[in-house]
C-alpha atoms as a PDB file:
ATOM      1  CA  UNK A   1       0.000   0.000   0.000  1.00  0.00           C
ATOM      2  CA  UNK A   2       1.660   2.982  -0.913  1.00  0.00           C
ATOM      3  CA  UNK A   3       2.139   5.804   1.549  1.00  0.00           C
ATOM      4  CA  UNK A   4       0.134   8.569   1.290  1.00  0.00           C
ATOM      5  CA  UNK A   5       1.270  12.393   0.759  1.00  0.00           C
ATOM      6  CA  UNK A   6       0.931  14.806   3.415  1.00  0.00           C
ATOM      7  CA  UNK A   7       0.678  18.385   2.932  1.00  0.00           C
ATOM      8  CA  UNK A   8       1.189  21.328   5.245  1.00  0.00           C
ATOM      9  CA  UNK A   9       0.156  25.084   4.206  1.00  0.00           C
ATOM     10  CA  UNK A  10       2.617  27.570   6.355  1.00  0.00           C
ATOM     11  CA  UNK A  11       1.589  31.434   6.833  1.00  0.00           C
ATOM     12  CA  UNK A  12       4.715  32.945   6.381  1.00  0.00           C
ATOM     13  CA  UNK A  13       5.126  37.194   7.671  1.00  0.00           C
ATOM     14  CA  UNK A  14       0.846  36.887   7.465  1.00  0.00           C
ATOM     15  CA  UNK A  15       0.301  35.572   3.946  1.00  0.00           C
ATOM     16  CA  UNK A  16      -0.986  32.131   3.271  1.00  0.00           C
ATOM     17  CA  UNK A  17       1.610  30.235   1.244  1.00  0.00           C
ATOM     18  CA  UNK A  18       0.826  27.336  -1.174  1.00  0.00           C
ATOM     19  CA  UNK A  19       1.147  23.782   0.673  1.00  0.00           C
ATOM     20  CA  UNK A  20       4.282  21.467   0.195  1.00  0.00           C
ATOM     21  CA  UNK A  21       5.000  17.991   0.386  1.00  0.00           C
ATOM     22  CA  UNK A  22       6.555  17.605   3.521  1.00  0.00           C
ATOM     23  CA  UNK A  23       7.022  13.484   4.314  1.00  0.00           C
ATOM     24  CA  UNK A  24       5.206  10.476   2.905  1.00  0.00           C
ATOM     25  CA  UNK A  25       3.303   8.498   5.649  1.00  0.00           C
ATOM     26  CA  UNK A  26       3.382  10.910   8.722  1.00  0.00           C
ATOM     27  CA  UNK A  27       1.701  13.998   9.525  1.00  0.00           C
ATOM     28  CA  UNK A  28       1.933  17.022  11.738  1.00  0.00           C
ATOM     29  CA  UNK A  29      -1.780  18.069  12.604  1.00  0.00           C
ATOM     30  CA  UNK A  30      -2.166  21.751  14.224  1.00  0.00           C
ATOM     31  CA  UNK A  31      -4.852  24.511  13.999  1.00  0.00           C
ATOM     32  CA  UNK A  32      -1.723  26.337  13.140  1.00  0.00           C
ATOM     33  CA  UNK A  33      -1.258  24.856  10.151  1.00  0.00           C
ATOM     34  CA  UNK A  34      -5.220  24.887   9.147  1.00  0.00           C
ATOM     35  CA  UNK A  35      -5.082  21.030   8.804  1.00  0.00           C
ATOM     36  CA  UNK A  36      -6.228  20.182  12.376  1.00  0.00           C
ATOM     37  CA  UNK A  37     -10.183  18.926  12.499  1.00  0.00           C
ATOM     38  CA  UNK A  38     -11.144  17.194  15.681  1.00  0.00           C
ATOM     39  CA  UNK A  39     -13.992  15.449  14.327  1.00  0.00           C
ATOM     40  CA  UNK A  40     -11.441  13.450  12.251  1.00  0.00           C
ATOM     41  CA  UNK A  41      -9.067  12.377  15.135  1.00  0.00           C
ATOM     42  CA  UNK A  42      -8.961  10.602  18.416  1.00  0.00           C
ATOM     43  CA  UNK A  43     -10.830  12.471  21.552  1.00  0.00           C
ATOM     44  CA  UNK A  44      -8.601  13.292  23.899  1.00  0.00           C
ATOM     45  CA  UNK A  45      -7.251  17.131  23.884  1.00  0.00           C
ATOM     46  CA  UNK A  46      -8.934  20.545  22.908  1.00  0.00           C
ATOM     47  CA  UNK A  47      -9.040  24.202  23.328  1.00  0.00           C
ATOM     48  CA  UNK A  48     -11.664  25.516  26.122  1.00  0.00           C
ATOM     49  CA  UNK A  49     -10.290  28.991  24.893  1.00  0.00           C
ATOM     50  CA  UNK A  50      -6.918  29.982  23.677  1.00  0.00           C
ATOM     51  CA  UNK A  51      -5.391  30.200  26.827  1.00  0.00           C
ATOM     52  CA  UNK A  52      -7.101  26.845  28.454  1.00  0.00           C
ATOM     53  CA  UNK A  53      -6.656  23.200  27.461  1.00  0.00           C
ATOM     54  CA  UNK A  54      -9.127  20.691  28.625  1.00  0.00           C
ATOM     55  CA  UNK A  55      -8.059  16.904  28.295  1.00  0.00           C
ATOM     56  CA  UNK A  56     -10.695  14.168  27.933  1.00  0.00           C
ATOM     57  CA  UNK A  57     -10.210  10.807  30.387  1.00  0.00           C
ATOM     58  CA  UNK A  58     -10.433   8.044  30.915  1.00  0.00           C
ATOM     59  CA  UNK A  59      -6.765   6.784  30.680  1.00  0.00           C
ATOM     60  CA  UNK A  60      -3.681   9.144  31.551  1.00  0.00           C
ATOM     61  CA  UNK A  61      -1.905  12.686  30.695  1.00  0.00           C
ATOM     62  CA  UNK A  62       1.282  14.082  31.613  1.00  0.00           C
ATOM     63  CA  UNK A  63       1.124  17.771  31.878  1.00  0.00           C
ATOM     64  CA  UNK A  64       3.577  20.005  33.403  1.00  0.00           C
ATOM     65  CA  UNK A  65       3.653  20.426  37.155  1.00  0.00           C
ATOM     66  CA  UNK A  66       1.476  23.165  38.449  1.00  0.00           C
ATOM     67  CA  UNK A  67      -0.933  23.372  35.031  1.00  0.00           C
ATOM     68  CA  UNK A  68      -3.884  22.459  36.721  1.00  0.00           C
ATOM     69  CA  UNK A  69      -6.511  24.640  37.146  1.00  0.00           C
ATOM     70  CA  UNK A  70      -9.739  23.141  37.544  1.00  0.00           C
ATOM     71  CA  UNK A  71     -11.163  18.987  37.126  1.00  0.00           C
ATOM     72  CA  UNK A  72     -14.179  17.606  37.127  1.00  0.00           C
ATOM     73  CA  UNK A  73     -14.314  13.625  38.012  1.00  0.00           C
ATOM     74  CA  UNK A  74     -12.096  11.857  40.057  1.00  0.00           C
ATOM     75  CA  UNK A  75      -8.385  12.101  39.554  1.00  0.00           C
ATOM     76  CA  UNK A  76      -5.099  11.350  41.151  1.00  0.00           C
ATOM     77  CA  UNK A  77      -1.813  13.617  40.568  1.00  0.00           C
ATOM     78  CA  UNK A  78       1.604  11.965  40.952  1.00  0.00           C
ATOM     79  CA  UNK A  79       5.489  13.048  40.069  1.00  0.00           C
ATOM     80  CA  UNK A  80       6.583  11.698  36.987  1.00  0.00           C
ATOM     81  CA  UNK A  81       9.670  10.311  36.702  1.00  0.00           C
ATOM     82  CA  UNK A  82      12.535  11.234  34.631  1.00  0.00           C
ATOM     83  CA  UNK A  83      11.956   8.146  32.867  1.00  0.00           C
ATOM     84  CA  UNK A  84      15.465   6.321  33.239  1.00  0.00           C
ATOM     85  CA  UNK A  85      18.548   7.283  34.358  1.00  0.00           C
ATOM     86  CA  UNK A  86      19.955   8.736  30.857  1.00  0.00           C
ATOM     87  CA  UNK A  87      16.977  11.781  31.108  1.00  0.00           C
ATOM     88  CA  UNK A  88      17.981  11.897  35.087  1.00  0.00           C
ATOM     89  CA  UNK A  89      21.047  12.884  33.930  1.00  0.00           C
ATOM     90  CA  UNK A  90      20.028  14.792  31.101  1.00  0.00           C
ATOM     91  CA  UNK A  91      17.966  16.759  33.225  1.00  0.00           C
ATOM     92  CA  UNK A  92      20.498  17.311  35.763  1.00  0.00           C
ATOM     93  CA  UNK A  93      23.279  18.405  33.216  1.00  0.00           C
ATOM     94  CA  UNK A  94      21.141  20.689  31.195  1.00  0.00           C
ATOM     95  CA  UNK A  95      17.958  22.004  33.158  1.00  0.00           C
ATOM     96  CA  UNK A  96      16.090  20.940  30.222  1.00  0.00           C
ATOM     97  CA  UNK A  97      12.837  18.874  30.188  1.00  0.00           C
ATOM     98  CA  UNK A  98       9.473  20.211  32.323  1.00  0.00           C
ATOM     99  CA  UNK A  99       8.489  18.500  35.436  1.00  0.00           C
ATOM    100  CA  UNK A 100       5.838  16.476  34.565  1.00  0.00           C
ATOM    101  CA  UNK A 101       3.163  15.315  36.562  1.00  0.00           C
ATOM    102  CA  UNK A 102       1.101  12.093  35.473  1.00  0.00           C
ATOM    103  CA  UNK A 103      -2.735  12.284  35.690  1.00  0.00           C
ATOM    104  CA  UNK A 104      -4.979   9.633  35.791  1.00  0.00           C
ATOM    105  CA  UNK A 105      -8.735   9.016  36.712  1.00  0.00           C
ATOM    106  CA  UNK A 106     -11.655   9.888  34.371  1.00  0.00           C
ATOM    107  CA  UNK A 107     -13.357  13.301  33.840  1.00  0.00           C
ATOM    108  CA  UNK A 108     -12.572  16.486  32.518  1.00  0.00           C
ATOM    109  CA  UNK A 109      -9.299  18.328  33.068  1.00  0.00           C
ATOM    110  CA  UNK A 110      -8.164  21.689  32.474  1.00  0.00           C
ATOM    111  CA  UNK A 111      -4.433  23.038  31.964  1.00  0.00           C
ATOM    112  CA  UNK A 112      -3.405  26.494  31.499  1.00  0.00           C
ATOM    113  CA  UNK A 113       0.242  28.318  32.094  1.00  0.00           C
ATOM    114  CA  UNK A 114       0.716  31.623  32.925  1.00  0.00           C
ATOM    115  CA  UNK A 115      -2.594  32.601  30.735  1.00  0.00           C
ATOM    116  CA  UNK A 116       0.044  32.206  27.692  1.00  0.00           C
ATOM    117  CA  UNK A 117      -1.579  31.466  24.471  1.00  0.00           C
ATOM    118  CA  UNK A 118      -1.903  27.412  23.723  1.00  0.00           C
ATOM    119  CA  UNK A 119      -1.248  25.524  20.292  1.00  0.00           C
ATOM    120  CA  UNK A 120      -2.234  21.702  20.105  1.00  0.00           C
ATOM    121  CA  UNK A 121      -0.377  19.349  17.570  1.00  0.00           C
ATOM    122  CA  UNK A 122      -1.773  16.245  17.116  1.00  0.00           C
ATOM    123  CA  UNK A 123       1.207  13.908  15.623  1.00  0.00           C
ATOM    124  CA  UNK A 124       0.705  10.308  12.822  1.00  0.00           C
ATOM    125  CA  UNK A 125       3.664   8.597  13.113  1.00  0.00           C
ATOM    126  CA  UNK A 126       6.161  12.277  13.938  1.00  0.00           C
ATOM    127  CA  UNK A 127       7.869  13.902  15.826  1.00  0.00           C
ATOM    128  CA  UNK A 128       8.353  17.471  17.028  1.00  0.00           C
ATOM    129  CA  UNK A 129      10.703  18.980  19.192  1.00  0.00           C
ATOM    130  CA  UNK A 130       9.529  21.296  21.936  1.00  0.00           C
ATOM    131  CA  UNK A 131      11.391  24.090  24.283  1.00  0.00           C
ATOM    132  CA  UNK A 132      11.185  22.270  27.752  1.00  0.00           C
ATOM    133  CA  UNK A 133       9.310  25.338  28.878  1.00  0.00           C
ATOM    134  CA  UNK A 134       6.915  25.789  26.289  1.00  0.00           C
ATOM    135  CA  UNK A 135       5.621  22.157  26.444  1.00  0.00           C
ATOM    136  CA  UNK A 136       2.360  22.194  28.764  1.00  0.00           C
ATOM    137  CA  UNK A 137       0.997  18.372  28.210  1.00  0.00           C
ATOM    138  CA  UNK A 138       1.105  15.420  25.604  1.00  0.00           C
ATOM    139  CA  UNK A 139      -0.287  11.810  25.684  1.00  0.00           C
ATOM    140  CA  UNK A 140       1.377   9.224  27.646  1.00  0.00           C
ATOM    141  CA  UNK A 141       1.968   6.971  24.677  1.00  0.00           C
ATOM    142  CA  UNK A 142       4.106   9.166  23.178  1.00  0.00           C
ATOM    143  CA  UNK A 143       7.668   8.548  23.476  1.00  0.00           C
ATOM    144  CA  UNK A 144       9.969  11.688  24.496  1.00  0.00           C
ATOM    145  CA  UNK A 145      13.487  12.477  25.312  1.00  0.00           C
ATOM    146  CA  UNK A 146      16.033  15.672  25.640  1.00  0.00           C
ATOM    147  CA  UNK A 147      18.262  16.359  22.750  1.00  0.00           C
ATOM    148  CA  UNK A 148      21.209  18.590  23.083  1.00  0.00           C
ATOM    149  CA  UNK A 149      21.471  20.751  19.799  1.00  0.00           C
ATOM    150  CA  UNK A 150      25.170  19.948  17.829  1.00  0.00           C
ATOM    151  CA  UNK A 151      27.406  22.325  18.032  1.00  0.00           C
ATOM    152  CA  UNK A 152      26.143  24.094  21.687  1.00  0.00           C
ATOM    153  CA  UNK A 153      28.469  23.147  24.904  1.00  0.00           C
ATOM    154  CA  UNK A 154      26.250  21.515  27.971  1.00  0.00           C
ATOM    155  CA  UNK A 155      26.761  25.443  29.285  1.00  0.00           C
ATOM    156  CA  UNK A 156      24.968  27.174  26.765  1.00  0.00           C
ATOM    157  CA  UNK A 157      21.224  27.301  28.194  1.00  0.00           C
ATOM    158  CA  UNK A 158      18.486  26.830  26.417  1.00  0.00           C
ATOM    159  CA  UNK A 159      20.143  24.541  23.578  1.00  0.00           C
ATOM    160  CA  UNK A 160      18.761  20.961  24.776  1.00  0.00           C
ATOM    161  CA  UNK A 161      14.947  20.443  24.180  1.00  0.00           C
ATOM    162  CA  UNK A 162      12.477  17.852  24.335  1.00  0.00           C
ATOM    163  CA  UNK A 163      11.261  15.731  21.674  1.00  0.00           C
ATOM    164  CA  UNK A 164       8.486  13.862  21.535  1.00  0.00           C
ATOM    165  CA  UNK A 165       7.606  11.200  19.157  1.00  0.00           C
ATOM    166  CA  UNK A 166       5.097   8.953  18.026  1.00  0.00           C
ATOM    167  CA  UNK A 167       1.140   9.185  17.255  1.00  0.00           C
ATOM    168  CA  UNK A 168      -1.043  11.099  19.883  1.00  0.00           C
ATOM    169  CA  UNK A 169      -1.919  14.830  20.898  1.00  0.00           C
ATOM    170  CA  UNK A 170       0.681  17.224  22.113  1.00  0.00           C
ATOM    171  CA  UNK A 171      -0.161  20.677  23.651  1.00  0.00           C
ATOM    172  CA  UNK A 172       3.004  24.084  23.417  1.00  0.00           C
ATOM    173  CA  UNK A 173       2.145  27.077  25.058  1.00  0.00           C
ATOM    174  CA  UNK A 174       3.663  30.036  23.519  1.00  0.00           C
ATOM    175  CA  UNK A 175       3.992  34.135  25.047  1.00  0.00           C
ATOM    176  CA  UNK A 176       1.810  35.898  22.852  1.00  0.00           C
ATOM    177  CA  UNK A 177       0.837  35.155  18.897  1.00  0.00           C
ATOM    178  CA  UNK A 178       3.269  33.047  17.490  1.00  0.00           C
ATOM    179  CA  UNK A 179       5.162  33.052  13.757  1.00  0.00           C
ATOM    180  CA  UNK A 180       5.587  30.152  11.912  1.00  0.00           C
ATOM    181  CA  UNK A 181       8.439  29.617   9.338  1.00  0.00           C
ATOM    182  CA  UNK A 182       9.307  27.260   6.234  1.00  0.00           C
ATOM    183  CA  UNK A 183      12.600  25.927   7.107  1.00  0.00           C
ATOM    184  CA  UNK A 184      12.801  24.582   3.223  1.00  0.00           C
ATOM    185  CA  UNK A 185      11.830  28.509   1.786  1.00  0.00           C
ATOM    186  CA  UNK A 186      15.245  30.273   3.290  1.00  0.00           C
ATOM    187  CA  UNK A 187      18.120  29.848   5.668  1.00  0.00           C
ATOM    188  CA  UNK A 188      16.478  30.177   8.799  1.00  0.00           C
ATOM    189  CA  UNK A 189      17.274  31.121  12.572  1.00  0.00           C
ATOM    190  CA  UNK A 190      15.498  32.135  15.786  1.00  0.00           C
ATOM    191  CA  UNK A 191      16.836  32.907  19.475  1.00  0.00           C
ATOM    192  CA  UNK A 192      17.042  29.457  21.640  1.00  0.00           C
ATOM    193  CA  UNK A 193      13.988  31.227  24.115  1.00  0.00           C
ATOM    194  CA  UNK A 194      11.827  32.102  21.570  1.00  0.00           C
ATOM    195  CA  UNK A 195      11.823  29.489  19.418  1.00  0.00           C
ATOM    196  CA  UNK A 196       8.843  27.248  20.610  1.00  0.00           C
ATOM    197  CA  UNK A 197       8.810  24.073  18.714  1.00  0.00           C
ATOM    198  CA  UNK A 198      10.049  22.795  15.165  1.00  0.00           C
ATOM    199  CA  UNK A 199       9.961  19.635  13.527  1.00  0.00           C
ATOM    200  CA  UNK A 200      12.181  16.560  14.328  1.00  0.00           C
ATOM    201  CA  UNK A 201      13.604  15.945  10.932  1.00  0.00           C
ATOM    202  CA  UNK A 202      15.441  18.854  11.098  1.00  0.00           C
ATOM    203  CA  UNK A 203      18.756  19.261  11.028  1.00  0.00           C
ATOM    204  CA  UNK A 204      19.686  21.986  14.109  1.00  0.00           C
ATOM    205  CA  UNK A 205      22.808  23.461  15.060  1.00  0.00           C
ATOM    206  CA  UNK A 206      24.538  26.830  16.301  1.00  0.00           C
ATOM    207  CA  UNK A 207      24.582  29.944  15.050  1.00  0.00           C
ATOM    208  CA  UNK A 208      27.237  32.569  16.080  1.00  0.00           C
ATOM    209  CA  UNK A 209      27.494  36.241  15.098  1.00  0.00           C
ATOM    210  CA  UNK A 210      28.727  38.572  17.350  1.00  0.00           C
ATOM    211  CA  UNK A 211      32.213  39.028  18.226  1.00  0.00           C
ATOM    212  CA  UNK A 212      33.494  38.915  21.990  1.00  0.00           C
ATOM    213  CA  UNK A 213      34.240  41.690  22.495  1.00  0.00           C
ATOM    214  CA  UNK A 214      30.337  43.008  21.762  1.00  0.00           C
ATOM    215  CA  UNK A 215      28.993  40.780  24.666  1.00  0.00           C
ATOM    216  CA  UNK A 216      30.099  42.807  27.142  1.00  0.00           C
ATOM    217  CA  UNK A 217      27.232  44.204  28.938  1.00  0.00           C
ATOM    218  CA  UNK A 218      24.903  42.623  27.043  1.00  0.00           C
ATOM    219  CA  UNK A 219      22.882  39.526  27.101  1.00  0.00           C
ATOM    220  CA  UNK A 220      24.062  36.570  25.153  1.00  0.00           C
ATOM    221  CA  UNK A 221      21.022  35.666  23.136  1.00  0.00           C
ATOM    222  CA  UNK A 222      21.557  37.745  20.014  1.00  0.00           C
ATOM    223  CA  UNK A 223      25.207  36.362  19.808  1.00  0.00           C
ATOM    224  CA  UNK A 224      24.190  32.969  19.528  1.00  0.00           C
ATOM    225  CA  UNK A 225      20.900  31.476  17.871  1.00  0.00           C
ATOM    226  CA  UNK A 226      19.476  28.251  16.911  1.00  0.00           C
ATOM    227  CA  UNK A 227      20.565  27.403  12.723  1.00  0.00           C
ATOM    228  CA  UNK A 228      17.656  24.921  10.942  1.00  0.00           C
ATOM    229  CA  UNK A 229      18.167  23.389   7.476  1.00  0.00           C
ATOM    230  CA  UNK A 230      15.845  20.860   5.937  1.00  0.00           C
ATOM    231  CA  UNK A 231      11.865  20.183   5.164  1.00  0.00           C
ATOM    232  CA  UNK A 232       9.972  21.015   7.897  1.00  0.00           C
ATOM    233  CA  UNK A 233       8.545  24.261  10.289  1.00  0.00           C
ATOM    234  CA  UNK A 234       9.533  26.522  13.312  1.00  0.00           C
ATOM    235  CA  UNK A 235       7.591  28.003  15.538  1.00  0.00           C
ATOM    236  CA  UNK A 236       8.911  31.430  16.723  1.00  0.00           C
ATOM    237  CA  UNK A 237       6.832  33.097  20.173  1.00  0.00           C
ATOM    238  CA  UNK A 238       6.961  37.419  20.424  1.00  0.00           C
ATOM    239  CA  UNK A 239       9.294  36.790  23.831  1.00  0.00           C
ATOM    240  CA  UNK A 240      12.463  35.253  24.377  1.00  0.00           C
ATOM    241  CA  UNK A 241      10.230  33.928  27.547  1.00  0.00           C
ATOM    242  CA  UNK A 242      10.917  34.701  31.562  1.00  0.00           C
ATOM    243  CA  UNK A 243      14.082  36.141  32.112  1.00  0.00           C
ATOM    244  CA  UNK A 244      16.667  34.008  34.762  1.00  0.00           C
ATOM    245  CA  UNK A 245      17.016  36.337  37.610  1.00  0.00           C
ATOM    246  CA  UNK A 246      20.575  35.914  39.321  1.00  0.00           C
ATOM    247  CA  UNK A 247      20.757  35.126  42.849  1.00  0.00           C
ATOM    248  CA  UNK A 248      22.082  37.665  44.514  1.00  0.00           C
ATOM    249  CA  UNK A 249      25.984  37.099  46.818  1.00  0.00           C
END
């Protein structure tokens, strides 16, 4: 049986562009892209509004710790594990991956972060790779894990993200209304906070250009964003999210 083609329309700087092939046999599902009808897929995740998820039981969810705003039915809330001792130390090398809670019971819940604006992808078969912080829930049969971006030392925050893989729902919360780019159109390159989520296949590394000598004083994001080459999209948030504030000596 032959695979099937997928197509994916991107708005690119507001205007609608014509869809591309992007891989044969899987599919990236999002509202973002237009593609994404709920009447066609598996119940499970949807928008109450823009800035609250609510997640159909039975069965589980992970969500990130503290997302929880309201439930109606009968749950229980536990930790969730790293998930093996190479994310433990992942985790504890990088900072990277959210704490993850693992919900299970039967009702309705509802998730929310910060009242930032939510996106929900629902991936066939895919894979997308998420900023630990921006990811706010996905299905548990979804298989994740933190990549460190090629070319980025283990000090250079916000350079290892999550990726999750497989077929289910997945739910990226972004600050304010996002941009989406075509990775195949142009070179492309975003900041390592404000880029929210892109596709797996892509090929990511590091992308350098300010001298030294020019950091001083100055924050280090400009001198040093994310580089993606390849088929496939980026999602770019208005914020380069919550600033790090330095404890004080």
């Amino acid at each position: 049986m032959q695979a099937a083609r997928v197509f994916i329309g991107f708005r690119v700087g507001g205007r609608q562009r014509e869809p591309e092939t992007v891989r044969k046999g899987t599919e990236v599902r999002s509202s973002i892209f237009g593609n994404l009808d709920p009447q066609q897929l598996p119940p499970g995740f949807a928008l109450e509004n823009g800035k609250m998820l609510r997640v159909q039981l039975p069965h589980e969810v992970l969500a990130k710790q503290g997302s929880m705003v309201a439930f109606q039915g009968q749950m229980d809330f536990d930790y969730e594990g790293s998930g093996g001792l190479g994310k433990m130390f992942k985790k504890a090398m990088t900072g990277e991956g959210a704490s993850l809670m693992r919900v299970r019971g039967e009702g309705l819940l509802y998730l929310a972060d910060n009242a930032d604006d939510i996106h929900l992808f629902y991936l066939e078969n895919e894979g997308i790779t998420v900023n630990g912080r921006n990811l706010l829930a996905f299905q548990p049969q979804l298989g994740w894990d933190i990549q460190r971006v090629q070319g980025a030392g283990v000090a250079a925050g916000g350079l290892f993200n999550t990726t999750v893989t497989g077929t289910g729902w997945v739910a990226v919360t972004t600050h304010g209304t996002p941009v989406l780019l075509d990775v195949a159109r142009m070179p492309t390159f975003a900041d390592g906070q404000s880029a929210v989520c892109w596709s797996a296949a892509l090929q990511v590394g590091v992308n350098r250009t300010m001298k030294v000598g020019a950091l001083i004083g100055r924050g280090s994001g400009e001198a040093m964003q994310l580089a993606f080459r390849g088929q496939g999209f980026v999602l770019v948030q208005a914020s380069e999210g919550v600033p790090v504030v330095q404890a004080s000596r």
